[in-house]
N, C-alpha and C. Protein backbone atom coordinates (compact mmCIF):
# COMPACT_ATOMS: atom_id res chain seq x y z
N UNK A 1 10.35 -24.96 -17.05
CA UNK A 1 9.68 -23.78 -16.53
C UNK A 1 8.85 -24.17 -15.31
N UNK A 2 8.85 -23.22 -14.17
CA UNK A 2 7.99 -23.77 -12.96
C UNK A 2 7.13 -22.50 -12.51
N UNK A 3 6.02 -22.51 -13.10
CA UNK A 3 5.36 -21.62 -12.72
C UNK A 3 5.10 -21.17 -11.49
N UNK A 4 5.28 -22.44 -10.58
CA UNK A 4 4.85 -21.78 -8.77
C UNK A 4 6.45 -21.06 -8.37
N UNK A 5 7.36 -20.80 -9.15
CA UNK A 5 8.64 -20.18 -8.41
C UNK A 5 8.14 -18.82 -9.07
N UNK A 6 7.84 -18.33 -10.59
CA UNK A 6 7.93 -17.21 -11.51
C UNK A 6 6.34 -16.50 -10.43
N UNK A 7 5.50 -17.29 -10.14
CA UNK A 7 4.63 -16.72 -8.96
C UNK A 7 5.03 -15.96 -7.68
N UNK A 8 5.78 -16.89 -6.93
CA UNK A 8 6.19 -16.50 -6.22
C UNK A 8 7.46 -15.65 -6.28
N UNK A 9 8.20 -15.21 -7.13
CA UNK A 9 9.01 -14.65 -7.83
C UNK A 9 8.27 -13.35 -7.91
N UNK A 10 7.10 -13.33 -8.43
CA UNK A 10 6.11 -12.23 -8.53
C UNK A 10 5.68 -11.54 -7.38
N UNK A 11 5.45 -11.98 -6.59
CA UNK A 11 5.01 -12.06 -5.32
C UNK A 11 5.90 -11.14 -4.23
N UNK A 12 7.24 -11.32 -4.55
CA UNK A 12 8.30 -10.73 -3.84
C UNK A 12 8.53 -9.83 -4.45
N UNK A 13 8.57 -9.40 -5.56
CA UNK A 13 9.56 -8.41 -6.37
C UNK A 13 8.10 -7.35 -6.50
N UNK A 14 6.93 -7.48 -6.90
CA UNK A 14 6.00 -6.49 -6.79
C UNK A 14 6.00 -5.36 -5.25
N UNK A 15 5.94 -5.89 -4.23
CA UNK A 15 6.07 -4.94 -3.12
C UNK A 15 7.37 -4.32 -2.73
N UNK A 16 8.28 -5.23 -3.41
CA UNK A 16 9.69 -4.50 -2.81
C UNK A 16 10.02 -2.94 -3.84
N UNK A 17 9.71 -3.42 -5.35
CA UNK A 17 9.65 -2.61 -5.86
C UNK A 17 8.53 -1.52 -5.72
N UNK A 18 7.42 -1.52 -5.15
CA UNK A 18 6.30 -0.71 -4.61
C UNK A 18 7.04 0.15 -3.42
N UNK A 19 7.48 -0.66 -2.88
CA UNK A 19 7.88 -0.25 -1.24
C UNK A 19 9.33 0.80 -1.53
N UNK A 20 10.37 -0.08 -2.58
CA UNK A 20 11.06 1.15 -2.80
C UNK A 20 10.78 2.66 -3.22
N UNK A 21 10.01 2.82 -3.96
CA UNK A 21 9.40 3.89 -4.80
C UNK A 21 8.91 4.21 -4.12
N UNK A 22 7.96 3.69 -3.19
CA UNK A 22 7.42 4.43 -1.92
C UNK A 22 8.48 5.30 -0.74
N UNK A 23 9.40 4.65 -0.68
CA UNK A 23 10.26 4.93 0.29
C UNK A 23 11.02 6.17 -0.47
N UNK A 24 11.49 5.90 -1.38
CA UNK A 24 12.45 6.98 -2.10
C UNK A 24 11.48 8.41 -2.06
N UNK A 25 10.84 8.14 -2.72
CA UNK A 25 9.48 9.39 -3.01
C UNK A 25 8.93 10.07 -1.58
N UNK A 26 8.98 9.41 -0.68
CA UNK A 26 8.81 9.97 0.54
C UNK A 26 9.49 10.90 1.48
N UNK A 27 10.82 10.35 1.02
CA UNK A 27 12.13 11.17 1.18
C UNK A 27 12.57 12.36 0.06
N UNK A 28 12.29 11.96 -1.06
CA UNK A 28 12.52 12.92 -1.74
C UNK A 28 11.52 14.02 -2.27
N UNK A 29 10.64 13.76 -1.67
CA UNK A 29 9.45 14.94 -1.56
C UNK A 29 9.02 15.75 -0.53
N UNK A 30 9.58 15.19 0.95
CA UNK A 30 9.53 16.01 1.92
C UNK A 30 10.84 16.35 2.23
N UNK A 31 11.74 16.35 1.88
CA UNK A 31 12.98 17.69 1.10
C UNK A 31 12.72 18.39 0.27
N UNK A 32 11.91 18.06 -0.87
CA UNK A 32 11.86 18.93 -1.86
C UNK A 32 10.98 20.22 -1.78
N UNK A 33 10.13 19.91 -0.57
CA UNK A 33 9.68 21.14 -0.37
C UNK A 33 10.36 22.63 -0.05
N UNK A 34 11.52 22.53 0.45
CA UNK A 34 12.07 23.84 0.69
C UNK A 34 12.81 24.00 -0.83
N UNK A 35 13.35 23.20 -1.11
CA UNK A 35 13.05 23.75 -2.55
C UNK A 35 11.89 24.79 -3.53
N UNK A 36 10.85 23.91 -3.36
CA UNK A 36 9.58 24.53 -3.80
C UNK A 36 9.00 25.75 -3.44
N UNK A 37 9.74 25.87 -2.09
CA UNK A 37 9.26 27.28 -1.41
C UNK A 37 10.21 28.08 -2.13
N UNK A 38 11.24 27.69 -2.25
CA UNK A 38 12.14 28.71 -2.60
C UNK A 38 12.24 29.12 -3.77
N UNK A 39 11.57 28.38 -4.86
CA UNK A 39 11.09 28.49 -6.44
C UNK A 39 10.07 29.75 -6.62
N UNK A 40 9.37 29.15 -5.42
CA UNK A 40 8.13 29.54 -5.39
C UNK A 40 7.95 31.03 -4.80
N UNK A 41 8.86 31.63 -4.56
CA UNK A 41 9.14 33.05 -3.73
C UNK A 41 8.10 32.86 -2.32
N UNK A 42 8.54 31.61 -1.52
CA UNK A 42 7.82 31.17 -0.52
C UNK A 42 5.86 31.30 -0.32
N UNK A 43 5.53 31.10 -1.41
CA UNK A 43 4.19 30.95 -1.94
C UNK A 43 4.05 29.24 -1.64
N UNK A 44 3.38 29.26 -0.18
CA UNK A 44 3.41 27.88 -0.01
C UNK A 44 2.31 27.20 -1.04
N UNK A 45 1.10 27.59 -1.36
CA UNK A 45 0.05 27.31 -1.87
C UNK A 45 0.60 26.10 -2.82
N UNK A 46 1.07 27.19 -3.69
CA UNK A 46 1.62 26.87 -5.07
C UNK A 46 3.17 26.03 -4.94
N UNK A 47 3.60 26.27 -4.10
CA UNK A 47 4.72 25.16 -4.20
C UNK A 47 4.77 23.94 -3.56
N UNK A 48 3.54 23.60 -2.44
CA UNK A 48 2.72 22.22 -2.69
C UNK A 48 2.49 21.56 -3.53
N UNK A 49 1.41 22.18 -4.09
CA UNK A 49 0.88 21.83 -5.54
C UNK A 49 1.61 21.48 -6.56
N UNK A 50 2.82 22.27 -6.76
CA UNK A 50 3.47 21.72 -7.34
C UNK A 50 4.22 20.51 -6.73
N UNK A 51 4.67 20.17 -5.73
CA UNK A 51 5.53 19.43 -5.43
C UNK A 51 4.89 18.32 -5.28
N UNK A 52 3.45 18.15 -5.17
CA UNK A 52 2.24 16.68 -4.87
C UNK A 52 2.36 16.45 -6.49
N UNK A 53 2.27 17.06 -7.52
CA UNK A 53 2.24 16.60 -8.81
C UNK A 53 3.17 16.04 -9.52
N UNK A 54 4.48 16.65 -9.29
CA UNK A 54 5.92 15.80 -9.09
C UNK A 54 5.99 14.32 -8.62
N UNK A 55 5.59 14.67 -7.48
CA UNK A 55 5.41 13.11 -6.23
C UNK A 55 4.60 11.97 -7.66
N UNK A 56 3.36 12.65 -7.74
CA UNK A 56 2.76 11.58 -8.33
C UNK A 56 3.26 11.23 -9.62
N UNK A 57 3.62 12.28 -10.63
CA UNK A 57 4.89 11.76 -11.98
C UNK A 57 5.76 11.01 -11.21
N UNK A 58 6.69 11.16 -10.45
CA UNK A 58 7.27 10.38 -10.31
C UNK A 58 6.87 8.73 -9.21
N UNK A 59 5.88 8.61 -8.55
CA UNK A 59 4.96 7.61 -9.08
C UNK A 59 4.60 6.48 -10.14
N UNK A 60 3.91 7.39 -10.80
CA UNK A 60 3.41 7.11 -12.30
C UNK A 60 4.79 6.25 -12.96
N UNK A 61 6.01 7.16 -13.19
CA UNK A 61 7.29 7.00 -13.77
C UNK A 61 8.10 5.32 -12.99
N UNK A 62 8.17 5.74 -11.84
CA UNK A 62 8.60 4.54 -11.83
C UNK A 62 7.85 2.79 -11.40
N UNK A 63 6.72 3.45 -10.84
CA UNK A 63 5.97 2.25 -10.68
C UNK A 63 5.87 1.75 -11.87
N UNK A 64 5.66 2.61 -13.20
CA UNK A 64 5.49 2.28 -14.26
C UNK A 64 6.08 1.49 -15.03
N UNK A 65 7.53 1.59 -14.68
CA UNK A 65 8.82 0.97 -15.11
C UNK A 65 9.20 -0.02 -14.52
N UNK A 66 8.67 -0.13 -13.16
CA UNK A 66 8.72 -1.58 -12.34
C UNK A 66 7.92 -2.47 -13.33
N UNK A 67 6.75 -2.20 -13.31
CA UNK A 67 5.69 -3.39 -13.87
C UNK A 67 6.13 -3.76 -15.34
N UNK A 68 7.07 -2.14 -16.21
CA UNK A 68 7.02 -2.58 -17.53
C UNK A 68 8.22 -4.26 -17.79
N UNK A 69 9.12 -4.06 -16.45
CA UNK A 69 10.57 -4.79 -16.40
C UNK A 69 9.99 -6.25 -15.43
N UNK A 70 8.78 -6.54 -15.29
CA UNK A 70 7.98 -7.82 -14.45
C UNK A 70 8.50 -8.67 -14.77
N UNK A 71 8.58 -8.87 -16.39
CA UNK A 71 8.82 -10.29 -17.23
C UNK A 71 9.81 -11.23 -16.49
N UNK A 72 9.56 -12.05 -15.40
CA UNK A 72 9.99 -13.55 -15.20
C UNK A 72 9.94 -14.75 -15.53
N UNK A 73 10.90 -15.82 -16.40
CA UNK A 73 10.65 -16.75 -16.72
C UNK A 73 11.72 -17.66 -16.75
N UNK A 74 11.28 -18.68 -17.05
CA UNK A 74 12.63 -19.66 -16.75
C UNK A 74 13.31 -20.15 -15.54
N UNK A 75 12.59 -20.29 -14.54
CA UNK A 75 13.09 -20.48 -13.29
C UNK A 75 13.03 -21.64 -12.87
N UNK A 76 13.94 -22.81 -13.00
CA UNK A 76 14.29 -24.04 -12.44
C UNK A 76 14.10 -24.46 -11.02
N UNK A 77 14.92 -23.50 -10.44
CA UNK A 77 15.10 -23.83 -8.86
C UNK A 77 15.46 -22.39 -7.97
N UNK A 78 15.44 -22.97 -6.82
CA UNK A 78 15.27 -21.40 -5.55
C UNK A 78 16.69 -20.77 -5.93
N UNK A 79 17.65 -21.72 -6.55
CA UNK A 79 18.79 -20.69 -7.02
C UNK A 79 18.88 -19.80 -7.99
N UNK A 80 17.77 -20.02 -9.32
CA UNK A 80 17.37 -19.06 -9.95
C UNK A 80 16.24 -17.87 -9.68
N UNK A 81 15.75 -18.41 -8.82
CA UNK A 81 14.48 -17.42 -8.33
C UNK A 81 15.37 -16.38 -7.36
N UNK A 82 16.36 -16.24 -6.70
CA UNK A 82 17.20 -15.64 -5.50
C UNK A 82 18.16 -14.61 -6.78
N UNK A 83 18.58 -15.34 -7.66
CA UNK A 83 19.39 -14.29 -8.87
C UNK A 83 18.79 -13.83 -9.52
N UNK A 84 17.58 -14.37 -10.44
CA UNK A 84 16.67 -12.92 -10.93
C UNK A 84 16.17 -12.09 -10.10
N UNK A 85 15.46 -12.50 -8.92
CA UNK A 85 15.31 -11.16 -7.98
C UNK A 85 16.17 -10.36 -7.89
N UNK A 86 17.54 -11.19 -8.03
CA UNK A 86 18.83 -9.72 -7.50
C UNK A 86 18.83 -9.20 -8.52
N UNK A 87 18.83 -9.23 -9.62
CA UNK A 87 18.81 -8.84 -10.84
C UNK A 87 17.68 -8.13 -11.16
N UNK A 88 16.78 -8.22 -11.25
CA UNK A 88 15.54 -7.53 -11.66
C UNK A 88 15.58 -5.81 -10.47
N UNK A 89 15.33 -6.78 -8.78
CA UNK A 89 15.41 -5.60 -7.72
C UNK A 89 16.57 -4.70 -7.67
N UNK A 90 17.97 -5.53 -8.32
CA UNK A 90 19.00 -4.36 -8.19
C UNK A 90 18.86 -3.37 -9.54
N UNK A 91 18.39 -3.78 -10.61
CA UNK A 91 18.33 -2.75 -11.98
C UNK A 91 17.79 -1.75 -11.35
N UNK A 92 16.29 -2.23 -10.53
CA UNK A 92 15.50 -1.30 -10.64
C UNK A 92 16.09 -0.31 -9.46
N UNK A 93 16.85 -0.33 -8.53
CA UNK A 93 17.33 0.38 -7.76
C UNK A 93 18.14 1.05 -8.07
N UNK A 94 18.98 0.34 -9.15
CA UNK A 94 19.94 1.90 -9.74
C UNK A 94 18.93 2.87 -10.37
N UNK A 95 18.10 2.11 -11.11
CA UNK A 95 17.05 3.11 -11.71
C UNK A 95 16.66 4.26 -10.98
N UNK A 96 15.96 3.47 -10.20
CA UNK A 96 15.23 4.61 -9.24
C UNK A 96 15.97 5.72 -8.29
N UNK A 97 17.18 5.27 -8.46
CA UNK A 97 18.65 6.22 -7.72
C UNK A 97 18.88 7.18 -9.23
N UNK A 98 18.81 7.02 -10.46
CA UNK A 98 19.00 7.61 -11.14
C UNK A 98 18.18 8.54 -11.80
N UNK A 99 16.68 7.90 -11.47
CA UNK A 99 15.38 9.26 -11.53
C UNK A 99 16.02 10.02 -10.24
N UNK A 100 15.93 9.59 -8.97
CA UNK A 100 16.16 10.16 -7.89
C UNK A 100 16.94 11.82 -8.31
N UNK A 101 18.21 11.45 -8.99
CA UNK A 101 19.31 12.21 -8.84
C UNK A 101 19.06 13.16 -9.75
N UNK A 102 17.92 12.65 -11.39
CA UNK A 102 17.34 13.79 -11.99
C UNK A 102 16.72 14.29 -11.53
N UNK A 103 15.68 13.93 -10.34
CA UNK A 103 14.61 15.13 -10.09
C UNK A 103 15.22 16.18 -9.23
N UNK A 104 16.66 15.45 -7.85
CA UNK A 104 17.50 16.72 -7.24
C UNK A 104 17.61 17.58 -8.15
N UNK A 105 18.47 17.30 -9.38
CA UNK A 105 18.81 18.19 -10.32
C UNK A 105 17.94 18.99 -11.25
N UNK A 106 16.36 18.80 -11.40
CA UNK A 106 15.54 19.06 -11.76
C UNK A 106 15.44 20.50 -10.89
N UNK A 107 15.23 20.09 -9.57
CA UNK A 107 15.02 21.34 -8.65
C UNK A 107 16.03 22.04 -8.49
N UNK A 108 17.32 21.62 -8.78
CA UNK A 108 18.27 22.46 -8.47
C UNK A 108 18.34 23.63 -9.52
N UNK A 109 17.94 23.07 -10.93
CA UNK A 109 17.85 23.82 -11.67
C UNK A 109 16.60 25.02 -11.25
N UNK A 110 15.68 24.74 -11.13
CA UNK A 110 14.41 25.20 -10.70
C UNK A 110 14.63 26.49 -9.76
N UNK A 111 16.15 26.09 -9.34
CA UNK A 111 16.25 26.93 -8.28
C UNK A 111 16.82 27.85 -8.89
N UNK A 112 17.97 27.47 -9.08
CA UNK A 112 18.96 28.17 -9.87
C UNK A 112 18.49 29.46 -11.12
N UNK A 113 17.30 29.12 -11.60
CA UNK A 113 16.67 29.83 -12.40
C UNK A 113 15.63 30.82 -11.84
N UNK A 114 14.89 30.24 -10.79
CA UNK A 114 14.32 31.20 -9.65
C UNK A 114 15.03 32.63 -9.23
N UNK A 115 16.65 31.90 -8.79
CA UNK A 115 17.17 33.04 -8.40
C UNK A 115 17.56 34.09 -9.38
N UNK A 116 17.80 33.36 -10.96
CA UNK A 116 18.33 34.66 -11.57
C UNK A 116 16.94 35.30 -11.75
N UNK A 117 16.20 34.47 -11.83
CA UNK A 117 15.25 35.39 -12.77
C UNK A 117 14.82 36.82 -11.54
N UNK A 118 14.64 36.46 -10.34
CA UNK A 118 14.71 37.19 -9.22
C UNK A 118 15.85 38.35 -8.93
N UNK A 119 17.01 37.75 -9.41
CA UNK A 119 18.03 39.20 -9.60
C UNK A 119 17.55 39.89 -10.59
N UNK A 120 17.10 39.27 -12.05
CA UNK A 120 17.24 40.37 -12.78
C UNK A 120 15.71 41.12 -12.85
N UNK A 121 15.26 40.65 -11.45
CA UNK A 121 13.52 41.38 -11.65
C UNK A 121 13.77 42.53 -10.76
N UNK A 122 14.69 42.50 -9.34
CA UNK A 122 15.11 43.22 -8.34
C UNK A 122 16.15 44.31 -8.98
N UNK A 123 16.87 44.21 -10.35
CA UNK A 123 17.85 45.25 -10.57
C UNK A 123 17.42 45.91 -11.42
């Protein structure tokens, strides 16, 4: 076991995984606003608000899941420290592609239900 690689191991994989979640969430929240407007029967107020509270669940959700999946150990040499990173950083990227694709679908639903409920308030 070499503690100065599982350090520095640490070291790398904390911001990338920060930085992804940052990046994803950034993108997928300033799209999601026309969504929100459109939930929202263009009530910007309220479909902010909602959409900053989202942002931060999903936050919460996956930063959360980064730190819970940290556990590094066993690292011999820079050839094991280069494959658990790929390993650890690629899980977590399908992950976070796969919250990603629930929360589209979250809103799509959101939408989808907006509109009926809107037909059957208009007929």
């Amino acid at each position: 076991m070499n503690t100065s690689l599982e350090l520095i191991a640490y070291i790398i994989y904390l911001p990338i995984a920060i930085g992804l979640t940052t990046l994803v969430s950034q993108h997928l929240f300033k799209n999601s606003k026309i969504f929100m407007l459109d939930i929202f029967h263009q009530k910007v107020e309220i479909a902010m608000a909602t959409n900053k509270l989202f942002k931060i669940g999903f936050y919460l959700l996956n930063i959360g899941f980064a730190l819970r999946i940290i556990k590094i150990y066993g690292l011999a040499d820079y050839t094991d420290l280069v494959e658990t990173l790929s390993s650890k950083i690629g899980g977590f990227s399908i992950y976070l592609g796969v919250v990603m694709i629930a929360f589209i679908l979250f809103f799509l639903k959101g939408r989808k239900a907006s509109k009926e409920n809107n037909l059957k308030t208009n007929s």
